[in-house]
Structures are given as structure tokens and as C-alpha cells.
Protein backbone atom coordinates (compact mmCIF):
# COMPACT_ATOMS: atom_id res chain seq x y z
CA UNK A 1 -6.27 -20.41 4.99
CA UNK A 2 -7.22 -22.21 2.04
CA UNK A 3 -9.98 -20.38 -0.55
CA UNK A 4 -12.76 -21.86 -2.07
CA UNK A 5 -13.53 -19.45 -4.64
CA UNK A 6 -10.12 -19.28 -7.92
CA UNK A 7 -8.79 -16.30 -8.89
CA UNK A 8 -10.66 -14.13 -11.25
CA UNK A 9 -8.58 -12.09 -13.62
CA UNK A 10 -5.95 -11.47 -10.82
CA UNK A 11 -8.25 -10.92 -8.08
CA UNK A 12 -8.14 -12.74 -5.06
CA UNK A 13 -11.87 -13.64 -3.28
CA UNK A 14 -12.08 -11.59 0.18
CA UNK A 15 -13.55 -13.30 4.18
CA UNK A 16 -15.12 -12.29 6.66
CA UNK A 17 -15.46 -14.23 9.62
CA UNK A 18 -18.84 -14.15 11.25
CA UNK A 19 -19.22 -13.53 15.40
CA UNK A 20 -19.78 -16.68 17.74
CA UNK A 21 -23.33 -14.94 18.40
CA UNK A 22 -25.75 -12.42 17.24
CA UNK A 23 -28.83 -11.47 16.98
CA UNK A 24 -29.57 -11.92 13.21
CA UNK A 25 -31.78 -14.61 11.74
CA UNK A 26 -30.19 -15.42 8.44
CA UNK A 27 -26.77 -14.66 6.57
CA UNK A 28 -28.60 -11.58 4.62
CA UNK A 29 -29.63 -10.09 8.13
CA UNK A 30 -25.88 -9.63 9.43
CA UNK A 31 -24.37 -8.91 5.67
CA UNK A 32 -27.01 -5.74 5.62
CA UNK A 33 -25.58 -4.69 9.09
CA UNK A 34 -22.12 -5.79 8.25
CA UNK A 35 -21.97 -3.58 5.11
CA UNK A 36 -23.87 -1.00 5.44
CA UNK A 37 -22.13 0.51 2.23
CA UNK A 38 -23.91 -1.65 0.30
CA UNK A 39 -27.67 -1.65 -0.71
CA UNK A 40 -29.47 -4.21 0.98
CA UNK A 41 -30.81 -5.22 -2.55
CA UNK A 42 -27.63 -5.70 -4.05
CA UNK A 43 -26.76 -7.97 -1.13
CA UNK A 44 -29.65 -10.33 -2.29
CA UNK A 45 -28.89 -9.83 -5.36
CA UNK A 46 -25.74 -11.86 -4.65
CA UNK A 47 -26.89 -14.18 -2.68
CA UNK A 48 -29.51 -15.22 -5.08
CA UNK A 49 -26.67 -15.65 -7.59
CA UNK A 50 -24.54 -17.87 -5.36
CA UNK A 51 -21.43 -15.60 -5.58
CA UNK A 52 -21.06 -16.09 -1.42
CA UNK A 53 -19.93 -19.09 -0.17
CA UNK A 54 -18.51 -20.15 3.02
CA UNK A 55 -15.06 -22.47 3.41
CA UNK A 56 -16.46 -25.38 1.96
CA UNK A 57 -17.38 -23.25 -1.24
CA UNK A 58 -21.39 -24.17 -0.59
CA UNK A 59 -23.34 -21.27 -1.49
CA UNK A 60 -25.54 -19.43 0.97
CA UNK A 61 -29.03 -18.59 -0.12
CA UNK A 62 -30.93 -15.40 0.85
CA UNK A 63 -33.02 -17.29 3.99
CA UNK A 64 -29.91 -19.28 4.62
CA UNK A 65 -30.29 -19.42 8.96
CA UNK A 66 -27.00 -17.23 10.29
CA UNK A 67 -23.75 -19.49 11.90
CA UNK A 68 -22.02 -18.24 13.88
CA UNK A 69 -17.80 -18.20 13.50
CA UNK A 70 -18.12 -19.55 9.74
CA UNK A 71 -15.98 -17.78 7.21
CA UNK A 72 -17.81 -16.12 4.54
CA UNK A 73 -16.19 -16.00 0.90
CA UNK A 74 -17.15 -12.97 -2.19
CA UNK A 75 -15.71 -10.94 -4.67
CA UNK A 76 -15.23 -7.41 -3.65
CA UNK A 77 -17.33 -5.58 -6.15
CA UNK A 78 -16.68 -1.96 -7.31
CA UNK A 79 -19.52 0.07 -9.01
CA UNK A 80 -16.89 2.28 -10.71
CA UNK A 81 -12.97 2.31 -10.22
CA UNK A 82 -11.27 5.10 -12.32
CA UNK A 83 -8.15 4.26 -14.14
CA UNK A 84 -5.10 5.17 -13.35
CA UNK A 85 -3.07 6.33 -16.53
CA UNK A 86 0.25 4.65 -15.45
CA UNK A 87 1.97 1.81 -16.07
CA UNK A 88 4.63 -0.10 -13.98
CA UNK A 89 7.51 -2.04 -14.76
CA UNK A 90 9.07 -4.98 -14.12
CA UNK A 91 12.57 -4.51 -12.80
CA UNK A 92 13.81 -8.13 -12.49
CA UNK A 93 12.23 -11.63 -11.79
CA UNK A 94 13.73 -14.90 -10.39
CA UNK A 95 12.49 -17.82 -8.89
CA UNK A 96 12.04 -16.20 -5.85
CA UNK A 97 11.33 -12.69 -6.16
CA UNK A 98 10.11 -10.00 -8.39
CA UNK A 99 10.88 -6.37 -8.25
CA UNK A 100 8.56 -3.93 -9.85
CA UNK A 101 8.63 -0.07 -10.37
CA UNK A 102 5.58 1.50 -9.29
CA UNK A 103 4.12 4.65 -10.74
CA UNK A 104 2.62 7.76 -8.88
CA UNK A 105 -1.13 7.39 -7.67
CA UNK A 106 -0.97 3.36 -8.39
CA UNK A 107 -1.60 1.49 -5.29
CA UNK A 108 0.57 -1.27 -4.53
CA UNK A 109 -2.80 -3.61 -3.07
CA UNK A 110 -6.47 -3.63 -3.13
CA UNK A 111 -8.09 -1.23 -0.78
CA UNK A 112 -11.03 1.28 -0.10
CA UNK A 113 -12.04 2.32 -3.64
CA UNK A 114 -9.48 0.32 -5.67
CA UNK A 115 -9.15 -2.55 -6.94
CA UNK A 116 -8.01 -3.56 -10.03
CA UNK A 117 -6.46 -0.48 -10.63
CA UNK A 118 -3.67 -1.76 -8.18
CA UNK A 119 -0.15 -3.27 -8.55
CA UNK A 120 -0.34 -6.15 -7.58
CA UNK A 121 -3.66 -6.91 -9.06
CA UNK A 122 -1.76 -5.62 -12.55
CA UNK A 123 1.23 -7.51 -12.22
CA UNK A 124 -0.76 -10.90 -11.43
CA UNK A 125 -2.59 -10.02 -14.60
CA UNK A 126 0.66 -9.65 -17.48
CA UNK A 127 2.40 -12.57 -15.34
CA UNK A 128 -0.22 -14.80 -14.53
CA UNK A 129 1.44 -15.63 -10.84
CA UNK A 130 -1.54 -15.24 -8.67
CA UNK A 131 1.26 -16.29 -5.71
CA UNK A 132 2.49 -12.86 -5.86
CA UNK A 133 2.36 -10.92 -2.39
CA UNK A 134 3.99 -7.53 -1.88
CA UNK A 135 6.91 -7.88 1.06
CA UNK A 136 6.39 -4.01 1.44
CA UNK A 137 4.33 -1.11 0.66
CA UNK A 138 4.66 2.19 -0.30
CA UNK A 139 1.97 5.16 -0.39
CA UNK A 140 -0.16 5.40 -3.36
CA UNK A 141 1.00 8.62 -3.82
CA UNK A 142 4.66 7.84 -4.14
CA UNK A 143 6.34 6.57 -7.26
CA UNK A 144 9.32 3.82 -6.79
CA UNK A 145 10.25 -0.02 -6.10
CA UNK A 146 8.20 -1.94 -4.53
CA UNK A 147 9.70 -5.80 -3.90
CA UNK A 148 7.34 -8.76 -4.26
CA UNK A 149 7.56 -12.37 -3.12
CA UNK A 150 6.34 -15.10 -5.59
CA UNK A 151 7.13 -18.14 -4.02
CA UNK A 152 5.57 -19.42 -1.01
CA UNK A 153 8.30 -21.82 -0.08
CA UNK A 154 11.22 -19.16 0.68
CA UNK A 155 8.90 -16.31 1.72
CA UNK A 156 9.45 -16.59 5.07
CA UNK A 157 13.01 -15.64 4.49
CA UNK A 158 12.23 -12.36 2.45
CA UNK A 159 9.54 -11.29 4.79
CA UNK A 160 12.11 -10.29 8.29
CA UNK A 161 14.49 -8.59 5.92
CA UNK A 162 12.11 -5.29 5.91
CA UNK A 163 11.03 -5.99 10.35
CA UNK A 164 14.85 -6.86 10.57
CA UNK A 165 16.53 -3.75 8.94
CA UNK A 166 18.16 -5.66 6.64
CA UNK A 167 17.61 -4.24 4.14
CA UNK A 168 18.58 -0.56 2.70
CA UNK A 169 16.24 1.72 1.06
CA UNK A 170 16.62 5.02 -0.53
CA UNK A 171 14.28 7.55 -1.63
CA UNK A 172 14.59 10.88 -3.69
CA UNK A 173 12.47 13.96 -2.63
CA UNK A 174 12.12 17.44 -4.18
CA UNK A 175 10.61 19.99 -1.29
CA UNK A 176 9.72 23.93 -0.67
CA UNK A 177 13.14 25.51 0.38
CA UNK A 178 13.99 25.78 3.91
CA UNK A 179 12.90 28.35 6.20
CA UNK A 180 16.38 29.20 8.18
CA UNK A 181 16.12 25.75 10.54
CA UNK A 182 19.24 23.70 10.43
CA UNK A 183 18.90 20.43 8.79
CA UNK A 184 20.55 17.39 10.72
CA UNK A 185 21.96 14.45 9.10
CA UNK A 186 19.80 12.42 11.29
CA UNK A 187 16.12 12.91 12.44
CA UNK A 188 14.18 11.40 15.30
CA UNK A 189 11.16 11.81 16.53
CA UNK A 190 7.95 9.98 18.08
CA UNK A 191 5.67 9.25 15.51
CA UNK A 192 1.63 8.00 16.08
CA UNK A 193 -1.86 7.98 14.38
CA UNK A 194 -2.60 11.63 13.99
CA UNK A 195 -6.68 13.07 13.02
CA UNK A 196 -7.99 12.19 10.64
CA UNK A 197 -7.28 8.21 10.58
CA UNK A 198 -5.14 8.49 7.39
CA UNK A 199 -2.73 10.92 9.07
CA UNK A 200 0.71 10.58 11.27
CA UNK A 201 1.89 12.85 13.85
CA UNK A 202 4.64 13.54 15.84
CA UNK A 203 4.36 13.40 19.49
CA UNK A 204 6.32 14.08 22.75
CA UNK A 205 8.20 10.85 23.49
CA UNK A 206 11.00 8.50 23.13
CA UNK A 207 11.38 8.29 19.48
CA UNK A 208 10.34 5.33 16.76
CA UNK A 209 11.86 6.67 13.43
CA UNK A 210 14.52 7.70 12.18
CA UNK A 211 15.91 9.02 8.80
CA UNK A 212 19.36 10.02 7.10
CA UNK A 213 18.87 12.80 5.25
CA UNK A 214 21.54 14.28 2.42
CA UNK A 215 20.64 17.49 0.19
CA UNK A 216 21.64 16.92 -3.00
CA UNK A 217 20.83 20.51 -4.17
CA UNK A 218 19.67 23.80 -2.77
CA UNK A 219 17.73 25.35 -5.35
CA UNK A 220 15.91 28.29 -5.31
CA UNK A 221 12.22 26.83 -6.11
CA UNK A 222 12.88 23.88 -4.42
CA UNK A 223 15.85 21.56 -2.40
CA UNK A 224 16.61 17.68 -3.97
CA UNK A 225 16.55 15.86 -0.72
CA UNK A 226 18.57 12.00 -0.58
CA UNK A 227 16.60 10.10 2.15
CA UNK A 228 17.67 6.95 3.98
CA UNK A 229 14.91 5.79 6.78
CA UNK A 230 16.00 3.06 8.79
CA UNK A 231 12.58 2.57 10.00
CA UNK A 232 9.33 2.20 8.15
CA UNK A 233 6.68 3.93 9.47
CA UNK A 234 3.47 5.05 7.27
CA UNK A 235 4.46 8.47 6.21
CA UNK A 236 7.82 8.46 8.05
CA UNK A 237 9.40 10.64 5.55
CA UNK A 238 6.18 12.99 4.38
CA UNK A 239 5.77 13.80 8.33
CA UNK A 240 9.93 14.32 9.11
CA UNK A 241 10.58 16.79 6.19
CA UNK A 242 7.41 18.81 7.04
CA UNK A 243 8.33 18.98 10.41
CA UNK A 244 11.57 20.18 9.26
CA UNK A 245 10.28 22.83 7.76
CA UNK A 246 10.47 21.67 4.23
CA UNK A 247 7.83 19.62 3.44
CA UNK A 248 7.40 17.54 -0.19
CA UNK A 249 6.12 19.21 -3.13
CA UNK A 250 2.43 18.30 -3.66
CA UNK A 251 1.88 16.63 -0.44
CA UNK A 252 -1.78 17.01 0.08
CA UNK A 253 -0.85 15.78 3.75
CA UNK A 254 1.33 17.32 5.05
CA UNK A 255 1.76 19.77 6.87
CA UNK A 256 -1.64 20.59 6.31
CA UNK A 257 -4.21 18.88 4.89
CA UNK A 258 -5.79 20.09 1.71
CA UNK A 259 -9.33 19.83 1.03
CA UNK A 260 -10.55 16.13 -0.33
CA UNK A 261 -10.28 16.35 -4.21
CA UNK A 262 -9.85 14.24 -7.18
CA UNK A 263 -6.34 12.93 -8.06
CA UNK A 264 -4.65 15.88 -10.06
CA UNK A 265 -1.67 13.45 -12.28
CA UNK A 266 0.01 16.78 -13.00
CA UNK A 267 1.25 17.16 -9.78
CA UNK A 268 2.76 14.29 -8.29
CA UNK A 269 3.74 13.78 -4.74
CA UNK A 270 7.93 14.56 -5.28
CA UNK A 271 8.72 11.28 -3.76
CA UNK A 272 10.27 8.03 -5.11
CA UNK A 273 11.47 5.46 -3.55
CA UNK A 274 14.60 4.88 -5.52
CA UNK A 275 16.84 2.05 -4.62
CA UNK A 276 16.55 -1.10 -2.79
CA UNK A 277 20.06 -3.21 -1.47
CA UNK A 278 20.19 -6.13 -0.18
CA UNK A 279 21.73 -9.36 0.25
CA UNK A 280 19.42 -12.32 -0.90
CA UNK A 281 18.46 -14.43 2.15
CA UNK A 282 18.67 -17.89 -0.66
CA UNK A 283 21.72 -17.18 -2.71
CA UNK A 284 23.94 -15.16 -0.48
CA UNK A 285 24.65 -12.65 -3.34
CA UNK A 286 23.72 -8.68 -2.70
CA UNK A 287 21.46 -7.31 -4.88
CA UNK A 288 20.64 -3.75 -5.65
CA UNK A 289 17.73 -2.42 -7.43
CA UNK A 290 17.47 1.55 -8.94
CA UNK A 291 14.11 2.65 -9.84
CA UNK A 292 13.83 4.29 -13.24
CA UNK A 293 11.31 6.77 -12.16
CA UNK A 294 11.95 10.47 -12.03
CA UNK A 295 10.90 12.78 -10.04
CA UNK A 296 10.12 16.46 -11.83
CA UNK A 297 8.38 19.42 -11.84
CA UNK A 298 5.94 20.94 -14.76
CA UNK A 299 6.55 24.47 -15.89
């Protein structure tokens, strides 16, 4: 789908496509219902100013008559985003492909209550390639590689890699010391949307991850965990080591979760997502990436 509004500053414009029907007489009546986050005089505000258009970039006026199944174009607006005191880096760049190194707290796209304080909305800003899309994602809360795609023409051969299992991905993990369980090599289990939304569980079933799991040290504050998940689900590896019975340091999560509170950056989630192998779906060579993250623990 082609936008009518540019770039601004590395961010992308956001749609909404409107219902077939509905009761509403003009465009502000549904976008008052449709957001109700929003004050209704903030809305006009907007509208007066032009800044929503639909996919002809024409601007809709506050009495402009509702229609329905046109896409609506705007700016995502943020009254105040807090910064993140983190930078990434870039890892390596081709004409294909960029790999960045993410910090702790950063997300890697725009969502809920950020939005410039984002990787990707940071890395379109130093490189100036608003045609970069993450292939991947990776909690806010976890540090590591993320792998981006920056050319639309050979995208669709980046994208299966990560549905595929093609490629190889390694994280690092430091954790509370176990409680007496064994620790397999290999854990399954049935994973699903847990309460609240944000949450995973595991449930009785046939199971839909899997990780490798190698402890790299048994110390006596905490065990250095080597984790290789061959599946990707949203907390895969937060959910399997607390069910384990050694969950990740400063999980907020997991196994229980801890009261909503503002982001404390000196305690980081102990999780990085260290390496990333594979073999590049244009040039046939393999490629590896290390993150140079570490993971660590204040006194």
C-alpha cells in the first residue's frame, strides 16, 4: 500500500481503514469513537490543520460526511515519550541487509507509548534509509541483534529464513540458581496467551517451542545460561527458564508479575540475544553476527 503522507524525521504515517457502515455522520464522529484515548478536541484540532488525509492525500475537514472502507492517513502523536539513555550500534551493512545491536529497554518498532524512542525509528534517522523494516523482533527488555532488511527487492528472501528455521540464534542469560530440578538439554512445552494480554503461559498440550539449553556456569548468586530456541515464540525463553525453576534476573514477568512501575536502567532484564548465523539467501556465503552487548550484574 502506497502512502500519501513522506516520512517525517524517520517516522512512517500510520492507517486506519474505516468500516463499510456505521452510524457516524462525519469523519470526526467515528475518529472520537475510534480513539477514545484521545481528546475529542485534539481530534479537531487536527483535522482543522489538515494533518489527516485519506489515500489520495486530500485532507478531511472537521464536517467532512463519513465513507465508509476509505483508508485514513496521520502521524501518530505522542504528548510525552521519555528517552531512553541507550544507544545502538550498527553491526554491518550491505546492499541488502543491516544488522544492528540493540540496547536494553530500546524497542525495536513503534508501539503503545513509543515512538521515536525506537530502533528502527533511530536507525532510519543516522542512515537516512526510510526502507528499513526489522525481519525480527526481540522484547524491549532484552539487549542483542536484531537483523533488518533494507531493500525491498530481495526481502522476500530474508523474510522465510526466521518462519523457515533457517536461521540460528543464540542468546546469553544470567538467572536465580536452581532449586534441585534437573535441567534437560532440551525443553518443550505448549506455550499460549497467558492474563494479562502481555503475558505467555504454558499449557497442557502437544508442544510449540522448543529450546537448547547449555550452562555455562553454576555460580552461587546466579547460573550463566547458553540458549538456542529453535522456535520463536514471544517470551519463549523468559517463560521456559521460569518454568524451570530458574527464571532471568530482573524479569518483571516472569514467574510472577511485579507491580507496573517505571523502567529501573539499573537492572536490566539478563538477556541478550547474542549471535545470529546464517547463510545469505543472495550470495550463498554464511554469515555470523556476535552482539557486543554484555550482560552483568551491579554490586
Amino acid at each position: 500500500m502506497n502512502a500519501p503522507l513522506p516520512f517525517v524525521d524517520g517516522v512512517g504515517p500510520s492507517y486506519k481503514r474505516l468500516p463499510l457502515t456505521g452510524p457516524w455522520a462525519t469523519m470526526y464522529d467515528y475518529l472520537v469513537e475510534a480513539f477514545p484515548r484521545v481528546a475529542a478536541d485534539v481530534l479537531r484540532a487536527r483535522l482543522v490543520r489538515g494533518d489527516i488525509v485519506d489515500e489520495n492525500g486530500l485532507a478531511l475537514g472537521p464536517e467532512a460526511p463519513f465513507r465508509g472502507g476509505v483508508c485514513l492517513w496521520y502521524y501518530r502523536e505522542l504528548e510525552a515519550e521519555a528517552l531512553v539513555p541507550f544507544e545502538a550500534r550498527i553491526l554491518y551493512r550491505d546492499e541488502h541487509i543491516l544488522v544492528a545491536d540493540k540496547p536494553h529497554f530500546l524497542p525495536v518498532a513503534p508501539a503503545g507509548k513509543f515512538l521515536r524512542e525506537t530502533l528502527l525509528v533511530r536507525l532510519r534517522q543516522e542512515t537516512g534509509l526510510n526502507e528499513l523494516v526489522p525481519l525480527h523482533r526481540i522484547d524491549r527488555e532484552t539487549a542483542g541483534l536484531v537483523l533488518f532488511s533494507l531493500n525491498p527487492e530481495s526481502r522476500g528472501l530474508f523474510g522465510p529464513l526466521f518462519a523457515e528455521r533457517k536461521i540460528e540464534k543464540t542468546y546469553e542469560a544470567l538467572t536465580r540458581p536452581g532449586n534441585g530440578r534437573e535441567i534437560p538439554e532440551i525443553y518443550r512445552s505448549r506455550m499460549a496467551a497467558g492474563e494479562p494480554f502481555f503475558r505467555m503461559q504454558e499449557i497442557p498440550g502437544e508442544p510449540n517451542t522448543e529450546t537448547r539449553l547449555d550452562i555455562l556456569e553454576r555460580g552461587e548468586g546466579h547460573w550463566h545460561y547458553r540458549l538456542k530456541p529453535t522456535t520463536g515464540k514471544k517470551h519463549q525463553l523468559r517463560v521456559h527458564l521460569a518454568a524451570l525453576g530458574t527464571p532471568i534476573l530482573n524479569d518483571r514477568f516472569y514467574p510472577e508479575l511485579q507491580d507496573d512501575a517505571e523502567d529501573d536502567y539499573s537492572a536490566p532484564l539478563q538477556l541478550l540475544a547474542k549471535s545470529l548465523r546464517f547463510r545469505c539467501p543472495v550470495s550463498g556465503r554464511e554469515l555470523e553476527f556476535q552482539s557486543r552487548m554484555r550482560l552483568g550484574l551491579s554490586d
